[in-house]
PDB file of N, CA and C in Angstrom:
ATOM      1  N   UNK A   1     -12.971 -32.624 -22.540  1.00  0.00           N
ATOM      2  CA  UNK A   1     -12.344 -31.312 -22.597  1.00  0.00           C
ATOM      3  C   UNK A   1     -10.853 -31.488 -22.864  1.00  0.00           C
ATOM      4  N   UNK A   2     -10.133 -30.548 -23.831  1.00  0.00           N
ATOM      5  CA  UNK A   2      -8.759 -30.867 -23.575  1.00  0.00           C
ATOM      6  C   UNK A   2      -8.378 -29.807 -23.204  1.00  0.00           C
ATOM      7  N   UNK A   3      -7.107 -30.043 -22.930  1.00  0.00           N
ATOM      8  CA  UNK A   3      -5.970 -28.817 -22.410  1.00  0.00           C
ATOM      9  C   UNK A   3      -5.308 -28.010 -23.612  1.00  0.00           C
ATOM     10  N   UNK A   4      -5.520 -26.934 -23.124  1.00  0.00           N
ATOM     11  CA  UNK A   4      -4.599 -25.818 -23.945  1.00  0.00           C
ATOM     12  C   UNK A   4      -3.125 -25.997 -23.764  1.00  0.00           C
ATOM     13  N   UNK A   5      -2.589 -26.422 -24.877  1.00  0.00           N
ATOM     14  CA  UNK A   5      -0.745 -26.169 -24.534  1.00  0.00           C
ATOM     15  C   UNK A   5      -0.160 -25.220 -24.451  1.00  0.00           C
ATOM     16  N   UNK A   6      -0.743 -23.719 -24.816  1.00  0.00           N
ATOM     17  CA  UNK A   6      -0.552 -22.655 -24.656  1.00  0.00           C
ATOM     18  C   UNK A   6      -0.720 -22.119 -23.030  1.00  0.00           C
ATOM     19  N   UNK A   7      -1.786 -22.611 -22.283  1.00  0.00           N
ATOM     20  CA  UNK A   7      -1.938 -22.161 -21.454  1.00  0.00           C
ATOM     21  C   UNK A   7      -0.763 -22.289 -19.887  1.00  0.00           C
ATOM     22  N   UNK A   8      -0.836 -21.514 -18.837  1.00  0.00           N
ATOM     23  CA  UNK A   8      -0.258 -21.443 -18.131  1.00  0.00           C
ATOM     24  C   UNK A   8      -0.328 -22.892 -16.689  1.00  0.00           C
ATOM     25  N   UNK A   9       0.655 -23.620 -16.226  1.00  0.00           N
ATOM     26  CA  UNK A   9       0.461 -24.538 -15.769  1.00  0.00           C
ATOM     27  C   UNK A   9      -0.073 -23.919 -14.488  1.00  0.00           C
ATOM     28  N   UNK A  10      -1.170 -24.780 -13.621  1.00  0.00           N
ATOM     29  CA  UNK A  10      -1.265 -24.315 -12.500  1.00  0.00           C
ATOM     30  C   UNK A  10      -0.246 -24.839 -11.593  1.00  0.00           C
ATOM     31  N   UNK A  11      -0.550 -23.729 -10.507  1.00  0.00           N
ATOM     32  CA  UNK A  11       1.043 -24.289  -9.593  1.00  0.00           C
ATOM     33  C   UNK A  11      -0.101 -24.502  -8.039  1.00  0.00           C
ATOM     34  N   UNK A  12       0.464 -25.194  -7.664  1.00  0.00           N
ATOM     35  CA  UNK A  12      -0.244 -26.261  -6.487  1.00  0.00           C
ATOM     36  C   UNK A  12       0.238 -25.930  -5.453  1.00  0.00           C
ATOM     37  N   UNK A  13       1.509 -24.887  -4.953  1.00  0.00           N
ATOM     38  CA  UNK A  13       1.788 -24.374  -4.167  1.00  0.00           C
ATOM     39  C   UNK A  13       1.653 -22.710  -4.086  1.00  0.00           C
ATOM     40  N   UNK A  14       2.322 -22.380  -3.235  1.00  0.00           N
ATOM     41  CA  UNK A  14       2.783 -20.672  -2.874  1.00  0.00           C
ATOM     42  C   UNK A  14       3.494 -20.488  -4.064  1.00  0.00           C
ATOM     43  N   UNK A  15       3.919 -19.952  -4.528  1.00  0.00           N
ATOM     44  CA  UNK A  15       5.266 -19.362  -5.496  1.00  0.00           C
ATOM     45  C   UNK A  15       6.464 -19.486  -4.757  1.00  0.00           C
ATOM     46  N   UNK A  16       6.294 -18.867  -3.612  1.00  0.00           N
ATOM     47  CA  UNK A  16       7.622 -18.618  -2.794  1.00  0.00           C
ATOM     48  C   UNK A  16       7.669 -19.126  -1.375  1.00  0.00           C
ATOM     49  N   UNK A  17       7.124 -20.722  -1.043  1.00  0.00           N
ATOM     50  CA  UNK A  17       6.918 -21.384   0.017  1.00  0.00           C
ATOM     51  C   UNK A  17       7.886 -21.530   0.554  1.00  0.00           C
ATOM     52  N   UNK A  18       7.722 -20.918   2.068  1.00  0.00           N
ATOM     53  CA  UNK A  18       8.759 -21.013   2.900  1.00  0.00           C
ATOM     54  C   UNK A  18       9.506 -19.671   3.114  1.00  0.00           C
ATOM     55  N   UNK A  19       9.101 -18.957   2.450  1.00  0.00           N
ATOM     56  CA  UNK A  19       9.486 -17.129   2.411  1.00  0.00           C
ATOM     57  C   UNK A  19       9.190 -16.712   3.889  1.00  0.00           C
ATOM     58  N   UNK A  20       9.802 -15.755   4.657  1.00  0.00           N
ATOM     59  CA  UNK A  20       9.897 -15.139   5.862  1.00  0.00           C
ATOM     60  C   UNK A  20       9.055 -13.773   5.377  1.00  0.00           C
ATOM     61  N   UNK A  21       7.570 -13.858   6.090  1.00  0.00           N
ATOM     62  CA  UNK A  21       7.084 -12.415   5.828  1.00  0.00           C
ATOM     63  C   UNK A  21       6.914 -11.827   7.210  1.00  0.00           C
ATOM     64  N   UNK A  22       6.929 -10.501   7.275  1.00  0.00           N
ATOM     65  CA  UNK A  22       7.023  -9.914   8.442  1.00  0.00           C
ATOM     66  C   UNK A  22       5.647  -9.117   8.378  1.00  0.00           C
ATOM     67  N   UNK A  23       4.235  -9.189   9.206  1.00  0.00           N
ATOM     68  CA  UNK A  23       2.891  -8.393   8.768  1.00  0.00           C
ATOM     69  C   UNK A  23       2.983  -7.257   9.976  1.00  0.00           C
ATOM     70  N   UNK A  24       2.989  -6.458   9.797  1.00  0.00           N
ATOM     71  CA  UNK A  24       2.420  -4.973  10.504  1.00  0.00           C
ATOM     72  C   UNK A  24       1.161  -4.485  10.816  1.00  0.00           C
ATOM     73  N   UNK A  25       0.895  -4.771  12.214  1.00  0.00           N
ATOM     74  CA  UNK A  25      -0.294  -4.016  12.073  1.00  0.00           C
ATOM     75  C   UNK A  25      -1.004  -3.694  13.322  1.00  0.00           C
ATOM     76  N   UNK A  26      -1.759  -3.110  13.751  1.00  0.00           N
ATOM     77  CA  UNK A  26      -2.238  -2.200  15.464  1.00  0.00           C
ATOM     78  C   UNK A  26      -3.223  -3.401  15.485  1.00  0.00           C
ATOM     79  N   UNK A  27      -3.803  -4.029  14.487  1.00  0.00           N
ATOM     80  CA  UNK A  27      -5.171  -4.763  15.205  1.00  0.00           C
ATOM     81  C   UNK A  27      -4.997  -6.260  15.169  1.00  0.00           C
ATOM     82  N   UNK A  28      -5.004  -6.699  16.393  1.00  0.00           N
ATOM     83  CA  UNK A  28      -4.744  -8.427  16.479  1.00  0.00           C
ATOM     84  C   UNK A  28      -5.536  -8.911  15.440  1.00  0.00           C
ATOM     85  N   UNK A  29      -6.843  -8.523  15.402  1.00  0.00           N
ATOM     86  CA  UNK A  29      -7.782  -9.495  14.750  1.00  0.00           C
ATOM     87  C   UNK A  29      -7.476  -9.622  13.027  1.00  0.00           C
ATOM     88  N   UNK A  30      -6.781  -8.495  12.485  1.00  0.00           N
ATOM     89  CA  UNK A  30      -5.995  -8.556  11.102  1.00  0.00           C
ATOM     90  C   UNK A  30      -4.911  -9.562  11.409  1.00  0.00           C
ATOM     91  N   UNK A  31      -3.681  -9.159  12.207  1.00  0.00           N
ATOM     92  CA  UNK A  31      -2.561  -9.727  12.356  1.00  0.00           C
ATOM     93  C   UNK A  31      -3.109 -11.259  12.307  1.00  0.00           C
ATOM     94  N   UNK A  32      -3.675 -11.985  13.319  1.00  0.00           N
ATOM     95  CA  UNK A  32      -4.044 -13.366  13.491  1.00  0.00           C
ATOM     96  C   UNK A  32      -4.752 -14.012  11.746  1.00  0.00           C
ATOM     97  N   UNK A  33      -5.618 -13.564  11.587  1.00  0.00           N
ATOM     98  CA  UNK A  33      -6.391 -13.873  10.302  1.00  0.00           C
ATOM     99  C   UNK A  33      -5.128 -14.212   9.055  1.00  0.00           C
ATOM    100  N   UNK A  34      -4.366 -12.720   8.652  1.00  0.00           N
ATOM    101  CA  UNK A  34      -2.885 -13.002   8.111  1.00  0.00           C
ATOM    102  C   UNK A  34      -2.166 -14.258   8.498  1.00  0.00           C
ATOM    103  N   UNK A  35      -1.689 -14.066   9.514  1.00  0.00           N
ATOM    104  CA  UNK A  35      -1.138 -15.387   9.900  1.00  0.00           C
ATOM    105  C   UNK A  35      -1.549 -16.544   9.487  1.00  0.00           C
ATOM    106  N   UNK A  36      -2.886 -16.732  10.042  1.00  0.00           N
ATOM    107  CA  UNK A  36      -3.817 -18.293   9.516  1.00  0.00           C
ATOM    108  C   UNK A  36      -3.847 -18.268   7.690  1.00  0.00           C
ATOM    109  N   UNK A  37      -4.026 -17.581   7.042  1.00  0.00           N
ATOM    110  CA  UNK A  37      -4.135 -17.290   5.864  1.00  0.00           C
ATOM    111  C   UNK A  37      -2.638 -17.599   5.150  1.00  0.00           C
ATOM    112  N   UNK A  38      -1.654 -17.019   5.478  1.00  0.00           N
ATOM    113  CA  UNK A  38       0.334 -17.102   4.837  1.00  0.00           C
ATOM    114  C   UNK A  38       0.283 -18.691   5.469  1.00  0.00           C
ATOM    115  N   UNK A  39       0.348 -19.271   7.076  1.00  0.00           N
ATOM    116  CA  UNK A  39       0.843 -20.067   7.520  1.00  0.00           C
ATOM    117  C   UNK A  39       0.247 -21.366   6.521  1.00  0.00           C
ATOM    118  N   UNK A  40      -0.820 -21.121   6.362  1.00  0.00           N
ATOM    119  CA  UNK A  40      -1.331 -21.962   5.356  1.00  0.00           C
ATOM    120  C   UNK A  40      -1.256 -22.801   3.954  1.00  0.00           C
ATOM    121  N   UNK A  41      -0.554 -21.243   3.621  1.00  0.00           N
ATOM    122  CA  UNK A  41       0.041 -21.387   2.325  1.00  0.00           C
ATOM    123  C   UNK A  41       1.189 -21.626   2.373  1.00  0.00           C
ATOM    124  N   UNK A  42       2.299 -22.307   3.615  1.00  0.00           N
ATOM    125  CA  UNK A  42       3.778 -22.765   3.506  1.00  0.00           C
ATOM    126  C   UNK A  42       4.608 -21.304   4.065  1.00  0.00           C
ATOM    127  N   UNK A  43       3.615 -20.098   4.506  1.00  0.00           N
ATOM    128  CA  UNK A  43       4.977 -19.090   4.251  1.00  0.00           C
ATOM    129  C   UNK A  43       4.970 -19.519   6.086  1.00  0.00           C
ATOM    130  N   UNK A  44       6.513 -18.734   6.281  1.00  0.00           N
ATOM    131  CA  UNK A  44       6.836 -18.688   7.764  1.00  0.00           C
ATOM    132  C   UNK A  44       6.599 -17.206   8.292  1.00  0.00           C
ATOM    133  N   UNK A  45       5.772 -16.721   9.284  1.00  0.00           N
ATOM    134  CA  UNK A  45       5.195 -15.364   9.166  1.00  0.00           C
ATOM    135  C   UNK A  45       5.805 -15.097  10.692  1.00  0.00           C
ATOM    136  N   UNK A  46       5.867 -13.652  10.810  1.00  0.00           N
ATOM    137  CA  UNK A  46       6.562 -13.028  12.270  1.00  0.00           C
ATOM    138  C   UNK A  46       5.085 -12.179  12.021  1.00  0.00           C
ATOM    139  N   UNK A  47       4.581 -11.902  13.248  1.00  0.00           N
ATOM    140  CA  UNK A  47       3.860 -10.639  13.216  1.00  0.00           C
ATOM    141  C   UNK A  47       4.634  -9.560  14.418  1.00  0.00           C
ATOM    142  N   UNK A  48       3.966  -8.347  13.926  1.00  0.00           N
ATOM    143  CA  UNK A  48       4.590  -7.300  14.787  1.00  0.00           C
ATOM    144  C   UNK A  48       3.576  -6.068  15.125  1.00  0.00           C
ATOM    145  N   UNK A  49       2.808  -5.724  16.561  1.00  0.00           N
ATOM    146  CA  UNK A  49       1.914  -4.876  16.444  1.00  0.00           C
ATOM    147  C   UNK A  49       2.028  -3.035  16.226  1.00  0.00           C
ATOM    148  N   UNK A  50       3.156  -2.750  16.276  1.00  0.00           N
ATOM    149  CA  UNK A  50       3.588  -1.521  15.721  1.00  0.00           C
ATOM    150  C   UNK A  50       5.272  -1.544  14.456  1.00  0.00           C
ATOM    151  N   UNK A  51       4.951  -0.214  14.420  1.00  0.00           N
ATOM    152  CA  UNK A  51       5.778  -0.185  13.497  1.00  0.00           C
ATOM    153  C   UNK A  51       7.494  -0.489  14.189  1.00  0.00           C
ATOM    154  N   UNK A  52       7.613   0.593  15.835  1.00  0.00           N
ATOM    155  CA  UNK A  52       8.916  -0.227  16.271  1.00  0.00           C
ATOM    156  C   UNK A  52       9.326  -1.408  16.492  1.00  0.00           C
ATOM    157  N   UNK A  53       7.733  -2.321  16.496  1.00  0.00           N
ATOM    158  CA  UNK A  53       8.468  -3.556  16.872  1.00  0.00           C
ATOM    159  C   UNK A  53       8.606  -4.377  15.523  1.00  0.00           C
ATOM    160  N   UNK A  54       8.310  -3.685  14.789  1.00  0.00           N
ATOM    161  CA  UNK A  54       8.538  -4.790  13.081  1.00  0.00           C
ATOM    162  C   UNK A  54      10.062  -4.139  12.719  1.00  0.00           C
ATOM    163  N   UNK A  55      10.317  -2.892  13.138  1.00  0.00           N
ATOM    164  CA  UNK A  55      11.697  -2.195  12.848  1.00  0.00           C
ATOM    165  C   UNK A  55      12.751  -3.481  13.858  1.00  0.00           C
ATOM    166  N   UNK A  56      12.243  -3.764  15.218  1.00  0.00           N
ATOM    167  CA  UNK A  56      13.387  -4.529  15.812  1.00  0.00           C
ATOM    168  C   UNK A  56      13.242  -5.751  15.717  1.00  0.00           C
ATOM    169  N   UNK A  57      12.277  -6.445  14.896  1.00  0.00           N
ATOM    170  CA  UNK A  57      12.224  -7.740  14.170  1.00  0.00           C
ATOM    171  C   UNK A  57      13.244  -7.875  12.798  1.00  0.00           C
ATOM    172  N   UNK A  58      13.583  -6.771  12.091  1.00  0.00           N
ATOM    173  CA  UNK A  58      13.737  -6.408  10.809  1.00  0.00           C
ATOM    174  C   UNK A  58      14.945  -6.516  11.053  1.00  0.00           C
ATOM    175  N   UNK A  59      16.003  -5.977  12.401  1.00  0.00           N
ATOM    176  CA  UNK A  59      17.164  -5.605  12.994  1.00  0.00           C
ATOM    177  C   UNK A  59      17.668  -6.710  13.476  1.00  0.00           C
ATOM    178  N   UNK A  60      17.076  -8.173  13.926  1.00  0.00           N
ATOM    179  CA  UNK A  60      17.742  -9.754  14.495  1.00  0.00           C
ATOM    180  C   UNK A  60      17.115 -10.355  13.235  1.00  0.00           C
ATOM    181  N   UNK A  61      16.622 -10.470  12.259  1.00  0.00           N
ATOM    182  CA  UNK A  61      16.221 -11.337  11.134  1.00  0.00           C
ATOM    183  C   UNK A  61      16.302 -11.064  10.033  1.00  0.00           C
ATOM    184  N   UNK A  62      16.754 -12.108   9.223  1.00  0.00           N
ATOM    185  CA  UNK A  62      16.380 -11.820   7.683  1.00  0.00           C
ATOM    186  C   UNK A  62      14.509 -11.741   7.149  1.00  0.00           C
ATOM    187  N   UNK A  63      14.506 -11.344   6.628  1.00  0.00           N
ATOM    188  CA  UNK A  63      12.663 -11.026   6.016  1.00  0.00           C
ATOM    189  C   UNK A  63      13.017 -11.304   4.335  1.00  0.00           C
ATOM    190  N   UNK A  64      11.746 -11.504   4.329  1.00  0.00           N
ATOM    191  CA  UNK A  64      11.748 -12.171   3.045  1.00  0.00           C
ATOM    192  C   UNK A  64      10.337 -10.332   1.881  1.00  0.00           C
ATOM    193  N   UNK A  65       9.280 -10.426   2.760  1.00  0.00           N
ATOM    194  CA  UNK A  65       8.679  -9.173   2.773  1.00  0.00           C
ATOM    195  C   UNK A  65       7.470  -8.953   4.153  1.00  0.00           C
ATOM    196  N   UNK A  66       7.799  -7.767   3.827  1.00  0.00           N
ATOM    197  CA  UNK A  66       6.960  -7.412   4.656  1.00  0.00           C
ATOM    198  C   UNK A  66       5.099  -6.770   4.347  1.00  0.00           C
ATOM    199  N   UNK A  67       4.618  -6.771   5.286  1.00  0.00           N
ATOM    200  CA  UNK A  67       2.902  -6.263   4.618  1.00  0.00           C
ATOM    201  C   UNK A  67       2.759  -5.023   5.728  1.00  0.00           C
ATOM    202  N   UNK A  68       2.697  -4.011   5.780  1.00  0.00           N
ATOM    203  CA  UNK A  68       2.271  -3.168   6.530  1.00  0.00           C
ATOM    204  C   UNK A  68       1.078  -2.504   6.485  1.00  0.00           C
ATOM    205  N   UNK A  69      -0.050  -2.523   7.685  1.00  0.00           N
ATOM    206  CA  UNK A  69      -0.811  -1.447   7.807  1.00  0.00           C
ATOM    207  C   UNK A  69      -0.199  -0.120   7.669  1.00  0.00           C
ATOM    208  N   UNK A  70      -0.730   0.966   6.851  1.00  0.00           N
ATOM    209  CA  UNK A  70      -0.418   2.239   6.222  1.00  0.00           C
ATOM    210  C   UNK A  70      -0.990   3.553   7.366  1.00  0.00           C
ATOM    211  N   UNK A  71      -2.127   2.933   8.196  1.00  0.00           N
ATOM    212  CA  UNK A  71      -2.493   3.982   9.032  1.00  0.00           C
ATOM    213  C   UNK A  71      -2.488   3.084  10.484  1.00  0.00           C
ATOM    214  N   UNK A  72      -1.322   3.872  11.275  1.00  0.00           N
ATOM    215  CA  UNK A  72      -1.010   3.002  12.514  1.00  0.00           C
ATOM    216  C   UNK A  72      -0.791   4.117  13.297  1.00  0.00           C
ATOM    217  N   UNK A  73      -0.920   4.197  14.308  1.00  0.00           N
ATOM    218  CA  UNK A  73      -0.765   5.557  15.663  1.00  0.00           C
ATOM    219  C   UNK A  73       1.132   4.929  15.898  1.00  0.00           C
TER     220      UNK A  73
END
């Protein structure tokens, strides 16, 4: 088989390894799974189980992005 020189190189890492993501969300069992899933891939992850406490994570840290659950009490 040969290689396409046109084609796109694969990349063997994250894109952005080592990025600060901040995940949002009411249910541990999402939050944890996320975690195992980013930590994996090189990122450095904060979780936060509501929205005030990702607001006062957001307020002592730099973030790189954040993932939020959209329907949270």
């Amino acid at each position: 088989m040969t290689s396409d020189p046109t084609a796109p190189a694969l990349v063997s890492r994250a894109p952005f390894e080592g990025a600060t993501l901040l995940l949002v969300d009411d249910e541990s069992g999402v939050l944890n799974a996320l975690r195992r899933l980013f930590r994996g891939q090189g990122y450095t992850v904060l979780l936060a189980s509501s929205g005030a406490e990702g607001l006062q994570i957001l307020a002592q840290q730099p973030v790189d992005l954040v993932l939020s659950d959209m329907r949270m009490p």
